[in-house]
Protein backbone atom coordinates (compact mmCIF):
# COMPACT_ATOMS: atom_id res chain seq x y z
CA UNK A 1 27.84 6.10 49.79
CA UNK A 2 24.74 7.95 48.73
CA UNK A 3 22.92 5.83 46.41
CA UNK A 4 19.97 8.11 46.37
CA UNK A 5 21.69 11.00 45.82
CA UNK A 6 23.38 9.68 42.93
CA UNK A 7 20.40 7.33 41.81
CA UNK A 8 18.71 11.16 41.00
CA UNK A 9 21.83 12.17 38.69
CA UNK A 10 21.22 9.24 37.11
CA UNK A 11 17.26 9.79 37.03
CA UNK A 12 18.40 13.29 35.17
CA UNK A 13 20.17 11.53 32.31
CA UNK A 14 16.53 9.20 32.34
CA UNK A 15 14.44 12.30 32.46
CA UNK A 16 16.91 13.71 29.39
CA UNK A 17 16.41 10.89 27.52
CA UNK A 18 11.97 10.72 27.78
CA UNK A 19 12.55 14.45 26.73
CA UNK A 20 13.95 13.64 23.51
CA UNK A 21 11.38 10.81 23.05
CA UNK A 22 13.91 8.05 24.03
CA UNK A 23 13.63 5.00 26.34
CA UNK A 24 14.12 6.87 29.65
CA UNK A 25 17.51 5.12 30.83
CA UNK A 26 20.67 7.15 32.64
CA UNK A 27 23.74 6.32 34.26
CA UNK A 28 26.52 7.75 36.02
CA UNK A 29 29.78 6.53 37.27
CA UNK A 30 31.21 7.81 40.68
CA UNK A 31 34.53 7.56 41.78
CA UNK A 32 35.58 8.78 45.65
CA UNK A 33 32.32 10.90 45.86
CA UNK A 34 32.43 12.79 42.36
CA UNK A 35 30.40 11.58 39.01
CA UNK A 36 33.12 11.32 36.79
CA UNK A 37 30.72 9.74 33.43
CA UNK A 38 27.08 9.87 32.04
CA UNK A 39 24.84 8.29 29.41
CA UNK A 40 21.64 8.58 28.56
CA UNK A 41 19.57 5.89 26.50
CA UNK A 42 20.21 7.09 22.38
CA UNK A 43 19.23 5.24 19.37
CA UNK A 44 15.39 4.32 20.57
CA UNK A 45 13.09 7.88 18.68
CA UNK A 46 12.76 7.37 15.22
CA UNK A 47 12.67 4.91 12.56
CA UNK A 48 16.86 4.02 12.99
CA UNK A 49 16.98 2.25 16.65
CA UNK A 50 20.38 1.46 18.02
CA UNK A 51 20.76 -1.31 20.23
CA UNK A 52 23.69 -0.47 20.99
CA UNK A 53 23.63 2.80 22.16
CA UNK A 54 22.87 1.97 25.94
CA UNK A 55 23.27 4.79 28.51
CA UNK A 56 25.89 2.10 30.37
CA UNK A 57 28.14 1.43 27.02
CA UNK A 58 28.12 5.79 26.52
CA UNK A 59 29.04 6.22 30.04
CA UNK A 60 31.63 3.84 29.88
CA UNK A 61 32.81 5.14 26.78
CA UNK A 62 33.29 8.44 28.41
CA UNK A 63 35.08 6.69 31.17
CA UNK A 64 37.74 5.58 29.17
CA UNK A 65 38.74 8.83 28.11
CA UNK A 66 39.27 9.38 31.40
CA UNK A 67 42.67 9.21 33.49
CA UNK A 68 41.43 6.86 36.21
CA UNK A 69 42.59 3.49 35.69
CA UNK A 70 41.59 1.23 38.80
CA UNK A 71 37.90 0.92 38.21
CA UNK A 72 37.16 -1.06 40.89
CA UNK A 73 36.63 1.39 43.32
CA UNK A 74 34.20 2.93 40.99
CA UNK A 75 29.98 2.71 41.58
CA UNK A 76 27.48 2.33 38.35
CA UNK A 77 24.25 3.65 38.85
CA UNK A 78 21.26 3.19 36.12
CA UNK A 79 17.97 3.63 36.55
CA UNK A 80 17.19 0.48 34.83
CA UNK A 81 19.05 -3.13 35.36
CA UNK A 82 21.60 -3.75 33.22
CA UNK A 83 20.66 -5.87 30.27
CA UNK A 84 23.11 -8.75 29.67
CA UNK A 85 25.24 -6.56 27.10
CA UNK A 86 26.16 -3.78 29.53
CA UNK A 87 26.39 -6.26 32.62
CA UNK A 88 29.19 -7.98 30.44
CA UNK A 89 30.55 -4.61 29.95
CA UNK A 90 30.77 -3.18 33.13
CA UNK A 91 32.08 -6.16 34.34
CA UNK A 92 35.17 -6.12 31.78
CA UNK A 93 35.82 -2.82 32.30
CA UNK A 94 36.39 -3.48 35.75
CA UNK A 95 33.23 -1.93 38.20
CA UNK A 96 32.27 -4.05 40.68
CA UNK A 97 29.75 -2.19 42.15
CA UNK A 98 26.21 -1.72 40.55
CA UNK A 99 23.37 -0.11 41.96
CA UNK A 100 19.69 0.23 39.87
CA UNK A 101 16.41 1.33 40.07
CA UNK A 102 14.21 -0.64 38.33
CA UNK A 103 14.36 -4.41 37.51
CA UNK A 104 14.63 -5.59 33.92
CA UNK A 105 11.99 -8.26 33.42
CA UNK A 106 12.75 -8.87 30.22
CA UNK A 107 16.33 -8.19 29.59
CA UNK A 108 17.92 -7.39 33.23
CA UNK A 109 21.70 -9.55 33.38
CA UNK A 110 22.56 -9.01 36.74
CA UNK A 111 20.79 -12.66 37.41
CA UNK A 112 22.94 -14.02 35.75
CA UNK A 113 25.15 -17.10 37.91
CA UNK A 114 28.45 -15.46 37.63
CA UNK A 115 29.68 -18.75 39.25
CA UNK A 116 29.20 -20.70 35.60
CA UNK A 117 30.63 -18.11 33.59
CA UNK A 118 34.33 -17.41 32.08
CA UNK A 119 36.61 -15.98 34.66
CA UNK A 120 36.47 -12.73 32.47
CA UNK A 121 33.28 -11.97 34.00
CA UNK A 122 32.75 -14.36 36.78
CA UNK A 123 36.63 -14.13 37.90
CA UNK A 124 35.53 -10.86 40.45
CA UNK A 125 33.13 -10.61 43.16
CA UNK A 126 30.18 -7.76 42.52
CA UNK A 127 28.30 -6.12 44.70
CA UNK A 128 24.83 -5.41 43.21
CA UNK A 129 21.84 -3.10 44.50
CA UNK A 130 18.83 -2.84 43.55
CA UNK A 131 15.94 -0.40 43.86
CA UNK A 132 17.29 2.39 44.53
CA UNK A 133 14.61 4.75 43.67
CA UNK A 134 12.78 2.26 42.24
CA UNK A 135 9.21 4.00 42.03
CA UNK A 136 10.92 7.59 40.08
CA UNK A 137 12.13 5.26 37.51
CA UNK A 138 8.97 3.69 37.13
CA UNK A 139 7.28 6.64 36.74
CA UNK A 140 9.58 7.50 33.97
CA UNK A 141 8.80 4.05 32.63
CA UNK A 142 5.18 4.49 32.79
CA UNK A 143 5.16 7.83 31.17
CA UNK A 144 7.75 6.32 28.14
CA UNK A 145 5.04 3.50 27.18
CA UNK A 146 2.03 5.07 28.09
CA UNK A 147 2.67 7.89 25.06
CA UNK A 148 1.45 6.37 21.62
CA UNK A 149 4.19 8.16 19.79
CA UNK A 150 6.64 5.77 21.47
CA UNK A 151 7.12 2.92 19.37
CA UNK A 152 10.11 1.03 20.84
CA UNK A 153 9.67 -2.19 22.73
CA UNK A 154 6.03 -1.14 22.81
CA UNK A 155 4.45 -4.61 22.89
CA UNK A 156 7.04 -6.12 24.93
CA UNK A 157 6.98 -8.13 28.09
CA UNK A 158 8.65 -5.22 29.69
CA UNK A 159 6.07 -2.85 28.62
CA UNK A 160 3.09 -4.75 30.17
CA UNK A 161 5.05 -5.40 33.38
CA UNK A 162 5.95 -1.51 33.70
CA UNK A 163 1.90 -0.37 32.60
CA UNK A 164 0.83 -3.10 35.11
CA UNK A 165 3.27 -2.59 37.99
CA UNK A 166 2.28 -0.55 41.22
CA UNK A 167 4.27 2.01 43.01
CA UNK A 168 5.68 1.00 46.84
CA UNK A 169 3.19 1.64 49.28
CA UNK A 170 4.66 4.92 51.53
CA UNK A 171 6.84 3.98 54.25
């Protein structure tokens, strides 16, 4: 599998998202090869936040419109780690492979001991990646709470990790 390749659709949805002055998150669900759902972060410009509408829950939504109903064949990528609310999610819905970009200090559930949990979620082995892309979705990061007009999560611990953390050195 290509986790690059798809690691920049999902960096699209992100880049989607910081253009309409939302928290620059995207994912997209592949199946054999193909993307077969998207989300990008909604719910995070204005005065109204959702916190709820998480580009993993919209993408997931649009995957159960779809035929396919074995989903465990299926890859998530999102250009941040899933927060505890979408990691529950995917994991219902039957994906057990996860791949992300940038960690979730403050929110990220994929540490999460699957081991001590209800066989609804820890019942199913998952195979997680992580940074994938890692210094694009920073970047997107960086931009998101470096502009003043962005309000959401602005004093947050994941705020001053992102405006303090460094890009990879070149390989």
């Amino acid at each position: 599998m290509n986790h690059s390749f798809f690691m920049e659709e999902a960096l699209d949805e992100a880049r989607q998202a910081l253009d309409r002055g939302e928290f620059p998150v995207g994912c997209v669900i592949v199946h054999a090869g193909k993307i077969i759902a998207t989300g990008s972060r909604q719910g995070t410009a204005g005065d109204l936040v959702s916190e709820t509408d998480h580009a993993e829950i919209l993408a997931l939504k649009q995957l159960e419109r779809s035929a396919l109903v074995d989903h465990s064949r299926l890859t998530l990528y999102c250009t941040l780690e899933p927060c505890l609310m979408c990691f529950g999610a995917i994991l219902i819905s039957g994906i057990r492979h996860i791949v992300f970009a940038y960690e979730d200090v403050m929110g990220g559930g994929t540490r999460c001991d699957l081991g001590r949990m209800p066989p609804l979620y820890g019942g199913r082995p998952v195979i997680l990646v992580s940074h994938i892309l890692r210094d694009k979705s920073l970047f997107l990061f960086k931009s998101f709470f470096s502009n003043p007009d962005n309000t959401y999560w602005k004093d947050s611990l994941l705020a001053a990790y992102t405006l303090s953390a460094s890009f990879s050195a070149p390989s």
